[in-house]
PDB file of N, CA and C in Angstrom:
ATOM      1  N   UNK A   1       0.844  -1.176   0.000  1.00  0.00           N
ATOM      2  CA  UNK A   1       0.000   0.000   0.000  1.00  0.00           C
ATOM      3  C   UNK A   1       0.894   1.245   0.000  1.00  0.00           C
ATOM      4  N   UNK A   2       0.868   2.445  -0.823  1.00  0.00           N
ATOM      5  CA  UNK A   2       1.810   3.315  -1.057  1.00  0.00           C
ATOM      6  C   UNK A   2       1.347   4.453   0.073  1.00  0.00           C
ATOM      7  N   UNK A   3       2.246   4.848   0.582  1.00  0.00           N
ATOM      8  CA  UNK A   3       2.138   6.252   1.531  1.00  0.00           C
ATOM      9  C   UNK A   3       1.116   7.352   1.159  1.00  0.00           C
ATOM     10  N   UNK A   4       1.250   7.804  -0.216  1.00  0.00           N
ATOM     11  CA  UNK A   4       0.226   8.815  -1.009  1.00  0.00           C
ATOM     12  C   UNK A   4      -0.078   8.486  -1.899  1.00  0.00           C
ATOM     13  N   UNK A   5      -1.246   8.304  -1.857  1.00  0.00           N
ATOM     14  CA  UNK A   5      -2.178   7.673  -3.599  1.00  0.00           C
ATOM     15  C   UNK A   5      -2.928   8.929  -4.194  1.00  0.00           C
ATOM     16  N   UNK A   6      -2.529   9.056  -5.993  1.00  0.00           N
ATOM     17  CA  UNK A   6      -3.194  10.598  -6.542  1.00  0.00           C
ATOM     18  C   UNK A   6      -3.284   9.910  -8.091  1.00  0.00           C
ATOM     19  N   UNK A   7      -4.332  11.129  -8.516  1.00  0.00           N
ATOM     20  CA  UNK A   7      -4.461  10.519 -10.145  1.00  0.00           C
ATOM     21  C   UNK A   7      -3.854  11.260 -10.917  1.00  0.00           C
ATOM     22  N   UNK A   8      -3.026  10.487 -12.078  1.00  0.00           N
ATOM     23  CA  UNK A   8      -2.113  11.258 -12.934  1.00  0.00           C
ATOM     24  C   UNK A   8      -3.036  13.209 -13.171  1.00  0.00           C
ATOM     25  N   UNK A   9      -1.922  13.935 -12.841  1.00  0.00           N
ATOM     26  CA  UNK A   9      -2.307  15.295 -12.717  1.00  0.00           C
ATOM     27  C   UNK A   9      -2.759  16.097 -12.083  1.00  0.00           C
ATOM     28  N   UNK A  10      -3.365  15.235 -10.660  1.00  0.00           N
ATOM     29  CA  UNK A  10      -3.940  15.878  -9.434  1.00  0.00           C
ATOM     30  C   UNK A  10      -2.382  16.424  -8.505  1.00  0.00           C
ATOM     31  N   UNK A  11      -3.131  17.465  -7.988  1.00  0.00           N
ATOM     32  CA  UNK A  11      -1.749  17.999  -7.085  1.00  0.00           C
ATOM     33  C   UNK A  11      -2.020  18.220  -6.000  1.00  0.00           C
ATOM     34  N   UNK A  12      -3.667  17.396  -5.402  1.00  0.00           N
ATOM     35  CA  UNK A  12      -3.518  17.116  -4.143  1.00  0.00           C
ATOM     36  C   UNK A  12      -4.132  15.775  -3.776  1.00  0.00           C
ATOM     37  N   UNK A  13      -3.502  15.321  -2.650  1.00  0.00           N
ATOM     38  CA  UNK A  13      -3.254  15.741  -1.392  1.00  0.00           C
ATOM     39  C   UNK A  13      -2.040  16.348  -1.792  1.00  0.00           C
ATOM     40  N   UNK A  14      -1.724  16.922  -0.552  1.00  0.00           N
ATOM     41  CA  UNK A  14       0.246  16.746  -0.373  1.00  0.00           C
ATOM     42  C   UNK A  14       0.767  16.157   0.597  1.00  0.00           C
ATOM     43  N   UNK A  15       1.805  16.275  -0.353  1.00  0.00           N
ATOM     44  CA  UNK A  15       2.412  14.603   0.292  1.00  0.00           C
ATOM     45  C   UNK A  15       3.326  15.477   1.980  1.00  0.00           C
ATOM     46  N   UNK A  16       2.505  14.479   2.430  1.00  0.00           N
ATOM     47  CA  UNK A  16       3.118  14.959   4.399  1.00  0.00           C
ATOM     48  C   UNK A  16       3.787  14.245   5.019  1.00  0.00           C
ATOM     49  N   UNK A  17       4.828  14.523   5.397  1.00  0.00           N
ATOM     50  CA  UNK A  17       5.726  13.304   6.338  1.00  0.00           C
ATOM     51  C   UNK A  17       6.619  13.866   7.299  1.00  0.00           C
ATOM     52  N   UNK A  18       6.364  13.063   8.582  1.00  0.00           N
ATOM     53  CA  UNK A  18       7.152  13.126   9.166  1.00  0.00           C
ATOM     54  C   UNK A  18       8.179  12.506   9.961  1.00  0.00           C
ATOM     55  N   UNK A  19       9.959  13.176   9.565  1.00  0.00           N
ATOM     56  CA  UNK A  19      10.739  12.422   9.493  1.00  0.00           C
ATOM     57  C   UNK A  19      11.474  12.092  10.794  1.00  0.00           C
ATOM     58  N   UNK A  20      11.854  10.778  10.990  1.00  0.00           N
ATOM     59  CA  UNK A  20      11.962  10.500  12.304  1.00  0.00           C
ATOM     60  C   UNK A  20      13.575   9.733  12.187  1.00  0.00           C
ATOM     61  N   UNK A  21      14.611  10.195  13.253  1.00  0.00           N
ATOM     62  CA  UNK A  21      15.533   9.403  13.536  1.00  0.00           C
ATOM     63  C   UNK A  21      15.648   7.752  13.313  1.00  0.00           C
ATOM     64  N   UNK A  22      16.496   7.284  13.799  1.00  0.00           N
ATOM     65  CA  UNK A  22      16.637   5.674  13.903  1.00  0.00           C
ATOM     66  C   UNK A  22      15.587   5.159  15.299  1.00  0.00           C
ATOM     67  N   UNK A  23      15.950   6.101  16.079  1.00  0.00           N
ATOM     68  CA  UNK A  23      15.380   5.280  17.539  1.00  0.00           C
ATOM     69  C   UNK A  23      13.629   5.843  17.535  1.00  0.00           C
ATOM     70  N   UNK A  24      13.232   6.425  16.756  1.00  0.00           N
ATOM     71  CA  UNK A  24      11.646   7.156  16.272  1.00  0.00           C
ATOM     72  C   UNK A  24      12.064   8.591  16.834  1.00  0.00           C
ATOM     73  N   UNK A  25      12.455   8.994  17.486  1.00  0.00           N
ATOM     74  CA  UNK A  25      12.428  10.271  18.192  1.00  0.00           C
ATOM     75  C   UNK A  25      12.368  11.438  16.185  1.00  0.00           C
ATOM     76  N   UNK A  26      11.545  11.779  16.860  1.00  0.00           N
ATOM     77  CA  UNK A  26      10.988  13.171  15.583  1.00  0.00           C
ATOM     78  C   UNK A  26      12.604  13.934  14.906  1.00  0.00           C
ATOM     79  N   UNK A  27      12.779  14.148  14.408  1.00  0.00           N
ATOM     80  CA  UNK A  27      14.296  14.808  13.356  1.00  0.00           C
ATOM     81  C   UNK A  27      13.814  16.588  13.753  1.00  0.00           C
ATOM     82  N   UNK A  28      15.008  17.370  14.842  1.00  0.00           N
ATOM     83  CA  UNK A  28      14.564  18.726  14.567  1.00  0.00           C
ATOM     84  C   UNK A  28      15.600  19.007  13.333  1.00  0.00           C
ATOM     85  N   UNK A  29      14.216  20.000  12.183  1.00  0.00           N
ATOM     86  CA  UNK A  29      14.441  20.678  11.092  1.00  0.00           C
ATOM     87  C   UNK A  29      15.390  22.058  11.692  1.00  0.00           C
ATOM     88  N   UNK A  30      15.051  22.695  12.829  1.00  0.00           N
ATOM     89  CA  UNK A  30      15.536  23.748  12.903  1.00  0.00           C
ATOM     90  C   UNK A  30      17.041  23.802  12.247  1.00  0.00           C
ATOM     91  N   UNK A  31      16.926  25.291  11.480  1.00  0.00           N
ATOM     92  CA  UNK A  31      18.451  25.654  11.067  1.00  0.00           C
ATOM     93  C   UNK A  31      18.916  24.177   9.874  1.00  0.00           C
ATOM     94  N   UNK A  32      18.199  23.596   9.193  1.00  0.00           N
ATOM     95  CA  UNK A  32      18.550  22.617   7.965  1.00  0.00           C
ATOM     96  C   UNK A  32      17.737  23.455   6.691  1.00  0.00           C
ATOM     97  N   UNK A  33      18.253  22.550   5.572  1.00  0.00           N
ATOM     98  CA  UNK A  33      17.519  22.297   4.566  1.00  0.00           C
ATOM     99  C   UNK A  33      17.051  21.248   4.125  1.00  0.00           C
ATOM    100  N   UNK A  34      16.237  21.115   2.902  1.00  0.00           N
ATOM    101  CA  UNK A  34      15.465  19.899   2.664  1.00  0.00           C
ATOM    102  C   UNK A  34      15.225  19.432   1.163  1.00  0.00           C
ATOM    103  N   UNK A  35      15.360  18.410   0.521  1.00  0.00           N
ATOM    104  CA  UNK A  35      15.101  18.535  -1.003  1.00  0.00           C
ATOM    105  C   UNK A  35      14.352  17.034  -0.964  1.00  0.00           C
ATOM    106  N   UNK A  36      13.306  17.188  -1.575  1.00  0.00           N
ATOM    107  CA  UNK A  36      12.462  16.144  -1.811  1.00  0.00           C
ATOM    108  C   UNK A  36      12.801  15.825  -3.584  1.00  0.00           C
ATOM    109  N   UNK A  37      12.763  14.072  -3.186  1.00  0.00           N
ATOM    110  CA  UNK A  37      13.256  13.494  -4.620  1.00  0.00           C
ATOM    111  C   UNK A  37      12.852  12.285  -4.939  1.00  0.00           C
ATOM    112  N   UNK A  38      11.991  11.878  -6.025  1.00  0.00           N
ATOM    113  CA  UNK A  38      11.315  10.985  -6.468  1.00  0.00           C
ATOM    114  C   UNK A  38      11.550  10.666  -7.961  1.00  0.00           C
ATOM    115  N   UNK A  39      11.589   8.746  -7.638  1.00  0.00           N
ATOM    116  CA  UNK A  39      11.927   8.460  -9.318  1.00  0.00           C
ATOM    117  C   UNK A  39      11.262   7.186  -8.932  1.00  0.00           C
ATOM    118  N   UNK A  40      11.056   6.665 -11.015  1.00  0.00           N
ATOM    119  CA  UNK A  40      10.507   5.361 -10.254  1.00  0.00           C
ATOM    120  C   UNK A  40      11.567   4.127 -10.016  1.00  0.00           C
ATOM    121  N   UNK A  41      11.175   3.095  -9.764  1.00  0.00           N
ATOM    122  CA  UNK A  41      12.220   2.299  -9.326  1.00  0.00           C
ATOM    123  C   UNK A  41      13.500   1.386 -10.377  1.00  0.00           C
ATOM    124  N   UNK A  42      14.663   2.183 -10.100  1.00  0.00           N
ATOM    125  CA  UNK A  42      15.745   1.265 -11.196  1.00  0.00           C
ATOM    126  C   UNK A  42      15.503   2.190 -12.590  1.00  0.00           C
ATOM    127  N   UNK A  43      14.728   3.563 -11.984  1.00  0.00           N
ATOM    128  CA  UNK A  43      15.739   4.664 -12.482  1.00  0.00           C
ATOM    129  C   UNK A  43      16.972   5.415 -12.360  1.00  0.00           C
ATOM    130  N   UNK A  44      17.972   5.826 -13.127  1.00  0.00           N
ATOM    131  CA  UNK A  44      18.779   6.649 -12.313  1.00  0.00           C
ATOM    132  C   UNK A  44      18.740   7.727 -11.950  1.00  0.00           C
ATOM    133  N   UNK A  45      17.949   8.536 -12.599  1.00  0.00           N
ATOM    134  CA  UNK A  45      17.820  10.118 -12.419  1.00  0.00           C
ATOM    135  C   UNK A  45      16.261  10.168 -11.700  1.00  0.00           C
ATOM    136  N   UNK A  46      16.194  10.859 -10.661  1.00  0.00           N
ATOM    137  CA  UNK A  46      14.682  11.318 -10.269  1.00  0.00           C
ATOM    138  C   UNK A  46      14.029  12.476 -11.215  1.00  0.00           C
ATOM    139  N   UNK A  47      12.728  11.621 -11.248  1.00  0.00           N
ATOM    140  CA  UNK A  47      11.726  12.537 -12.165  1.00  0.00           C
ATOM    141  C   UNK A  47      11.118  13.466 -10.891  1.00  0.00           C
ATOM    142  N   UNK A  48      11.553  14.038  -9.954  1.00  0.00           N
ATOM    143  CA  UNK A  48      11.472  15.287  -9.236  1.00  0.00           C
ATOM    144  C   UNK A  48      12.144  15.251  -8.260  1.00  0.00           C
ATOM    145  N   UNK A  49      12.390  16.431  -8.371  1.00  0.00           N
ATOM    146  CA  UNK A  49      13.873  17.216  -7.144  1.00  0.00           C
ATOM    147  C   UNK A  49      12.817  18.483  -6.886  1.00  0.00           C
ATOM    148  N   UNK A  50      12.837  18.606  -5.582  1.00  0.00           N
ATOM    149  CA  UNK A  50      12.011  19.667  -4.916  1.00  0.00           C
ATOM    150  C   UNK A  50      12.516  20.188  -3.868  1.00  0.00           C
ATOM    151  N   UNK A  51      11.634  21.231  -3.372  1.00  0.00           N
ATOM    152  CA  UNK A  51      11.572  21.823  -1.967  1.00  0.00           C
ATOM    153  C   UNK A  51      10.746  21.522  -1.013  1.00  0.00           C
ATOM    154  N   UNK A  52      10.475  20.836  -0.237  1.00  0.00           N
ATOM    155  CA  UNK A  52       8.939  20.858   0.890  1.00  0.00           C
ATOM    156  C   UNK A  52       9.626  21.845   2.132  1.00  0.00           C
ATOM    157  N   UNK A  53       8.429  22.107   2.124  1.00  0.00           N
ATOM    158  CA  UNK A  53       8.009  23.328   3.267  1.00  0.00           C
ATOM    159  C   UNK A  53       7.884  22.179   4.818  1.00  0.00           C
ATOM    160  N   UNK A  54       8.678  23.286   5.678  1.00  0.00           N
ATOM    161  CA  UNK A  54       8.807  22.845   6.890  1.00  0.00           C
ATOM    162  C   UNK A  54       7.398  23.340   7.446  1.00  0.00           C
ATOM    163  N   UNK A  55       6.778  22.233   8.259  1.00  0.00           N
ATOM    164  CA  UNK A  55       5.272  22.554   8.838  1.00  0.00           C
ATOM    165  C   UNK A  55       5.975  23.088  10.415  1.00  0.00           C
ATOM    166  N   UNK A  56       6.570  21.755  10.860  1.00  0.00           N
ATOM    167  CA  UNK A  56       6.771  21.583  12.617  1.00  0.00           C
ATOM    168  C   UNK A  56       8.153  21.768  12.680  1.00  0.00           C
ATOM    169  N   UNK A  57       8.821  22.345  13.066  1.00  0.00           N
ATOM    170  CA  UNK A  57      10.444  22.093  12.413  1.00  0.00           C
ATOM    171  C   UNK A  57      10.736  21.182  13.940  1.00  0.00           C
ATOM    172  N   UNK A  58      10.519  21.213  15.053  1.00  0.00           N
ATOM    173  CA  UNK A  58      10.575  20.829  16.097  1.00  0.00           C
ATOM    174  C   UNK A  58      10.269  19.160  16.256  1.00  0.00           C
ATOM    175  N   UNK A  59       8.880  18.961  15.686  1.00  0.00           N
ATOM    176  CA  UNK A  59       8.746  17.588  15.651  1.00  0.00           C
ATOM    177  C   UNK A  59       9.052  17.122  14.110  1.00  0.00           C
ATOM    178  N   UNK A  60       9.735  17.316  13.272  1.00  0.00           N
ATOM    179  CA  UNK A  60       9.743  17.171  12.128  1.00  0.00           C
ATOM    180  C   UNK A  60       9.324  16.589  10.737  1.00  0.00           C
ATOM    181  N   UNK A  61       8.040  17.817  10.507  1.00  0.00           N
ATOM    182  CA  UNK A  61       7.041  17.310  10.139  1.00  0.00           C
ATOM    183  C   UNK A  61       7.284  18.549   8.525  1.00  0.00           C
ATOM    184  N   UNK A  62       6.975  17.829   7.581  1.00  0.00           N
ATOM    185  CA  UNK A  62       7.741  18.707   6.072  1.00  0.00           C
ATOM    186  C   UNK A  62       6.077  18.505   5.446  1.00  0.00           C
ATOM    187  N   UNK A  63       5.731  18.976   4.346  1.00  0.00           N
ATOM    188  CA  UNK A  63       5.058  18.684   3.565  1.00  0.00           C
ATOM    189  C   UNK A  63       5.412  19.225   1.460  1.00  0.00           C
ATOM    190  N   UNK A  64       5.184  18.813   0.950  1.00  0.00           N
ATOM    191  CA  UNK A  64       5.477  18.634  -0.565  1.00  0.00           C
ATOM    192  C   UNK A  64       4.071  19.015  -1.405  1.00  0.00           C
ATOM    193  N   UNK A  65       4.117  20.264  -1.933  1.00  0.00           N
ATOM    194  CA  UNK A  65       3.700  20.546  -3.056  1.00  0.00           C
ATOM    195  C   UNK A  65       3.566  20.364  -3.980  1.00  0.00           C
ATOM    196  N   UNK A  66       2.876  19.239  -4.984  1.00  0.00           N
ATOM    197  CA  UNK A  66       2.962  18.761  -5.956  1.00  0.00           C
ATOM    198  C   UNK A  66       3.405  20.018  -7.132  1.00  0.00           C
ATOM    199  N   UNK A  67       4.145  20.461  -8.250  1.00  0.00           N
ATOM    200  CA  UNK A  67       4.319  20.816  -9.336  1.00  0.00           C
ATOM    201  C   UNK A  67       3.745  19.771 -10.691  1.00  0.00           C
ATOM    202  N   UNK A  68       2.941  20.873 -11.386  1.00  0.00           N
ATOM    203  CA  UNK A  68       2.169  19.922 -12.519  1.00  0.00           C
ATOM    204  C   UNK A  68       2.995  18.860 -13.064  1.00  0.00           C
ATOM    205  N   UNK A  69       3.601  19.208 -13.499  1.00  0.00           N
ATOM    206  CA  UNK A  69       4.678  18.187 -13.835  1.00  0.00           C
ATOM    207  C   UNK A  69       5.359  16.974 -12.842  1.00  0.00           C
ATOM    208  N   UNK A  70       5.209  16.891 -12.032  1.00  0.00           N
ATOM    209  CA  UNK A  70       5.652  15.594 -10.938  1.00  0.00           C
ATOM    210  C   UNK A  70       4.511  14.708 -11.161  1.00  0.00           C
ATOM    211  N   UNK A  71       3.355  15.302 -11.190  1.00  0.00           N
ATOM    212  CA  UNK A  71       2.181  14.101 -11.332  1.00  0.00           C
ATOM    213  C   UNK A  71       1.682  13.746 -13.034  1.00  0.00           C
ATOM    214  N   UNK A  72       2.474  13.827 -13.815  1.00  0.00           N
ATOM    215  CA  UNK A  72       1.698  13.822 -14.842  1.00  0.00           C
ATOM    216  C   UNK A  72       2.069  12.002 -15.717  1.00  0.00           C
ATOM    217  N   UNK A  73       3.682  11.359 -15.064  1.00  0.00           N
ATOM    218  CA  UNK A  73       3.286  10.247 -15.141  1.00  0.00           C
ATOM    219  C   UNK A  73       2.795   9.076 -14.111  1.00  0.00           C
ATOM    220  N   UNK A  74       1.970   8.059 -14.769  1.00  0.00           N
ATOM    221  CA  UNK A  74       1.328   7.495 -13.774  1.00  0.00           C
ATOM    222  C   UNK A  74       2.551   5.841 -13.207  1.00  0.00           C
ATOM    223  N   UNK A  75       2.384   5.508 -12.046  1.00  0.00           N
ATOM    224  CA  UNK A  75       3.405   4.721 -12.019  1.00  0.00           C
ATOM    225  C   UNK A  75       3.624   4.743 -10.083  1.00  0.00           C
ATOM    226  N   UNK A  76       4.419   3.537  -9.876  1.00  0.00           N
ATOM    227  CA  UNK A  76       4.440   3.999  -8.231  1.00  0.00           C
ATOM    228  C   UNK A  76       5.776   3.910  -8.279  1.00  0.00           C
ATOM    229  N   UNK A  77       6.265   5.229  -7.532  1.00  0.00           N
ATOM    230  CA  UNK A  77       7.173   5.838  -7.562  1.00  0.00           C
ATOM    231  C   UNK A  77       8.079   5.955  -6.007  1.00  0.00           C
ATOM    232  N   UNK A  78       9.530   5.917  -6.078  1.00  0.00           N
ATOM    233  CA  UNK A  78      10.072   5.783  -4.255  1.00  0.00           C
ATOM    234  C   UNK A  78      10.415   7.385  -4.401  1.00  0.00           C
ATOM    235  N   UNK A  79      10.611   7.506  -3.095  1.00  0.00           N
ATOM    236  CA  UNK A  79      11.040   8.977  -2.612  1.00  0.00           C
ATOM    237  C   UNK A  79      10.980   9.122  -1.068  1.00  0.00           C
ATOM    238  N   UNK A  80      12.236  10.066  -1.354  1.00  0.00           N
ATOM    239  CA  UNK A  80      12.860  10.411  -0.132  1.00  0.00           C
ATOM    240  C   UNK A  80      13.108  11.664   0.066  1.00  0.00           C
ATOM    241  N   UNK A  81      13.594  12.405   1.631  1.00  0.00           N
ATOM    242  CA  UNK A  81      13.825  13.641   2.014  1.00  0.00           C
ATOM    243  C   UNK A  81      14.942  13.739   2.347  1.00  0.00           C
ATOM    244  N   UNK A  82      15.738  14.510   1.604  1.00  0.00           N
ATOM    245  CA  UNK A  82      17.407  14.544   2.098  1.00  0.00           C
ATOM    246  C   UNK A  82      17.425  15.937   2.974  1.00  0.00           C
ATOM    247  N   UNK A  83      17.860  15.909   3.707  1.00  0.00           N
ATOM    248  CA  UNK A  83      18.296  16.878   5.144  1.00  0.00           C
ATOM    249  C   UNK A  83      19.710  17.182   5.398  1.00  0.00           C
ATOM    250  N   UNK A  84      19.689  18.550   4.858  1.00  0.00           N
ATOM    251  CA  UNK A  84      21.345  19.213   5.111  1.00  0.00           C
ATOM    252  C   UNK A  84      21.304  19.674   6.220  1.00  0.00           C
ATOM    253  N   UNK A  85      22.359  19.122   7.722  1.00  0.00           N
ATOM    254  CA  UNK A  85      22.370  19.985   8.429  1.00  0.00           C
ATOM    255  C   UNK A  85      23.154  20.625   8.826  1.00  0.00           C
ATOM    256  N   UNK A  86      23.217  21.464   9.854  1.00  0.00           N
ATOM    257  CA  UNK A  86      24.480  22.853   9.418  1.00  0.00           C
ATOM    258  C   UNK A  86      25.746  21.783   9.754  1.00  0.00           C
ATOM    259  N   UNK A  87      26.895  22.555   8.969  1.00  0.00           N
ATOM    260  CA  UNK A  87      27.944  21.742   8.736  1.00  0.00           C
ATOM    261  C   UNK A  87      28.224  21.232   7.564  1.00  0.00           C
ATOM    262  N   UNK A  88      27.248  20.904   6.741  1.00  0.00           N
ATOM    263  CA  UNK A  88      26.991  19.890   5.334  1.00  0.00           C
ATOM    264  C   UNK A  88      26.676  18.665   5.682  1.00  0.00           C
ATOM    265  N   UNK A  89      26.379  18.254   6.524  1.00  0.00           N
ATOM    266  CA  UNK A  89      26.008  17.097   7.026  1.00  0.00           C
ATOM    267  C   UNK A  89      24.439  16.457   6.236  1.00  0.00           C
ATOM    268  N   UNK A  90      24.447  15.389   5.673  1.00  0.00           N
ATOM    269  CA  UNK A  90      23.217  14.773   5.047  1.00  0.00           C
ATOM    270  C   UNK A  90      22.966  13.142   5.615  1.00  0.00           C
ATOM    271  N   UNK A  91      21.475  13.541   5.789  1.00  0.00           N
ATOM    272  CA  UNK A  91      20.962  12.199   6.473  1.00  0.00           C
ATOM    273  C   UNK A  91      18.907  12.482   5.733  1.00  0.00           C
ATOM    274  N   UNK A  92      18.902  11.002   5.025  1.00  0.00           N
ATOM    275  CA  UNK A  92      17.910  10.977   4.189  1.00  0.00           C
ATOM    276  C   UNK A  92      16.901  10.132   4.975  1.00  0.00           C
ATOM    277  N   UNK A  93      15.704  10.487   4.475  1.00  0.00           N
ATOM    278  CA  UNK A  93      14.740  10.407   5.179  1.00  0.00           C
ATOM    279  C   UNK A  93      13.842   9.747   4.276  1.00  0.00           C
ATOM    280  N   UNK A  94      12.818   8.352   4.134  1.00  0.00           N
ATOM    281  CA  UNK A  94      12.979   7.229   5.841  1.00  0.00           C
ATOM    282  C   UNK A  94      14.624   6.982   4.937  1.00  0.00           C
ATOM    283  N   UNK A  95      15.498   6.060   6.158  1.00  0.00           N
ATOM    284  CA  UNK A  95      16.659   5.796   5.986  1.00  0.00           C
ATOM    285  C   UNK A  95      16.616   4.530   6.043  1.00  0.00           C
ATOM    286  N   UNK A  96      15.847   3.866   5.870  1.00  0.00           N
ATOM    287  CA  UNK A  96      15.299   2.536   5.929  1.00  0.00           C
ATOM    288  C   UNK A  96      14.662   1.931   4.501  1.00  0.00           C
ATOM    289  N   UNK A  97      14.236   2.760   3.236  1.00  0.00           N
ATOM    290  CA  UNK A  97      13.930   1.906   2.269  1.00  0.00           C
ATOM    291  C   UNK A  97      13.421   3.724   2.150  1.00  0.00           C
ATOM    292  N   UNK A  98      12.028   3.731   1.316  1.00  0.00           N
ATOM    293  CA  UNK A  98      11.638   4.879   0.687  1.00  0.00           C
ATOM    294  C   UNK A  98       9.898   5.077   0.941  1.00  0.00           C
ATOM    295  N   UNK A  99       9.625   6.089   0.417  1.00  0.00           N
ATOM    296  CA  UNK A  99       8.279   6.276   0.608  1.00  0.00           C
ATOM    297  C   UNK A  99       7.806   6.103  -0.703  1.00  0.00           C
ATOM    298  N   UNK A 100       6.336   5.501  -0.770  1.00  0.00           N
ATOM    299  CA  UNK A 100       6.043   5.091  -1.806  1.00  0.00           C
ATOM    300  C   UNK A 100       4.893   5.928  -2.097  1.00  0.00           C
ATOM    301  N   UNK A 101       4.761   6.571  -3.745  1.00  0.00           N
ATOM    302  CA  UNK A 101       3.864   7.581  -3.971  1.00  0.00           C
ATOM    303  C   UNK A 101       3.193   6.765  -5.140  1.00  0.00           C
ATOM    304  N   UNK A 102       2.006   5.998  -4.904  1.00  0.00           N
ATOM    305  CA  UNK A 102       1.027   5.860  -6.132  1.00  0.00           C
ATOM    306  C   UNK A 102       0.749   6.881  -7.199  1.00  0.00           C
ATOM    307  N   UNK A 103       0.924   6.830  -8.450  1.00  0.00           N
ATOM    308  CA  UNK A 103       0.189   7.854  -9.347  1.00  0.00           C
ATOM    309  C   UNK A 103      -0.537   7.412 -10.304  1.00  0.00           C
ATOM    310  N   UNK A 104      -2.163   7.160  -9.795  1.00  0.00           N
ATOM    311  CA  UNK A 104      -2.986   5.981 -10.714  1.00  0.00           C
ATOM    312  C   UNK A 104      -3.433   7.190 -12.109  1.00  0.00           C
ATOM    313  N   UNK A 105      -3.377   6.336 -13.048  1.00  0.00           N
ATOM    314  CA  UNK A 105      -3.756   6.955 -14.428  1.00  0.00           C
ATOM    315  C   UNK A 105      -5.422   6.662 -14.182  1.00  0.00           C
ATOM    316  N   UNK A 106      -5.675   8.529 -14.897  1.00  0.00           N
ATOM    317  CA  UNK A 106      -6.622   8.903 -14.856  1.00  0.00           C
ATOM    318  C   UNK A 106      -7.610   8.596 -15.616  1.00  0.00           C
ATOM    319  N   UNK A 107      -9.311   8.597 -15.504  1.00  0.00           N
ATOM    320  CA  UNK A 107      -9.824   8.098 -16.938  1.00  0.00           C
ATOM    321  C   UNK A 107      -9.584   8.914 -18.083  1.00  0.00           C
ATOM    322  N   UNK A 108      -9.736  10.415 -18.082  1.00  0.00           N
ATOM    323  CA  UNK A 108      -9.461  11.659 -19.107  1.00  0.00           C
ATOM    324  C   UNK A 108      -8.530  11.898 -19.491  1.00  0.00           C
TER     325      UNK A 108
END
């Protein structure tokens, strides 16, 4: 069952997550950045590189804006949240496998 299910071209919901350490304890965003990146599987290049907006930076909670173009092919797709934190330090989010985004083709 995929994390966010949408029909080719819809740009909502948005996609919400929140990213949690190894031991569950919540990831503080404060003072990072964030790039959201999705491809489908045993691609090499992601068919989107983004920005999500920090909701909670405290309990670390991001959310993702679909751009027309991210939803327009249909397919289930992995993705992850990479987290720069100060220093240059990167730790991707889940760090455990990926989040899975359904994009069911539409009837129209």
């Amino acid at each position: 069952m995929p994390d966010i299910a949408l029909k080719r071209n819809d740009r909502l919901p948005v996609l919400r997550a929140t990213l949690k350490n190894p031991d569950g304890s919540a990831v503080n965003l404060a003072g990072t950045s964030q790039r959201f990146l999705m491809r489908l599987p045993g691609a090499t290049a992601a068919k989107v590189t983004g920005v999500p907006t920090v909701v909670d930076a405290s309990n670390g909670i991001v959310q993702y804006a679909w751009a027309a173009a991210d939803t327009d092919t249909a397919g289930t797709f992995q993705a992850e949240i990479e987290v720069t934190f100060a220093g240059g330090l990167i730790q991707t989010y889940p760090n455990n496998g990926y989040l899975s985004v359904a994009i069911i083709d539409d009837l129209g």
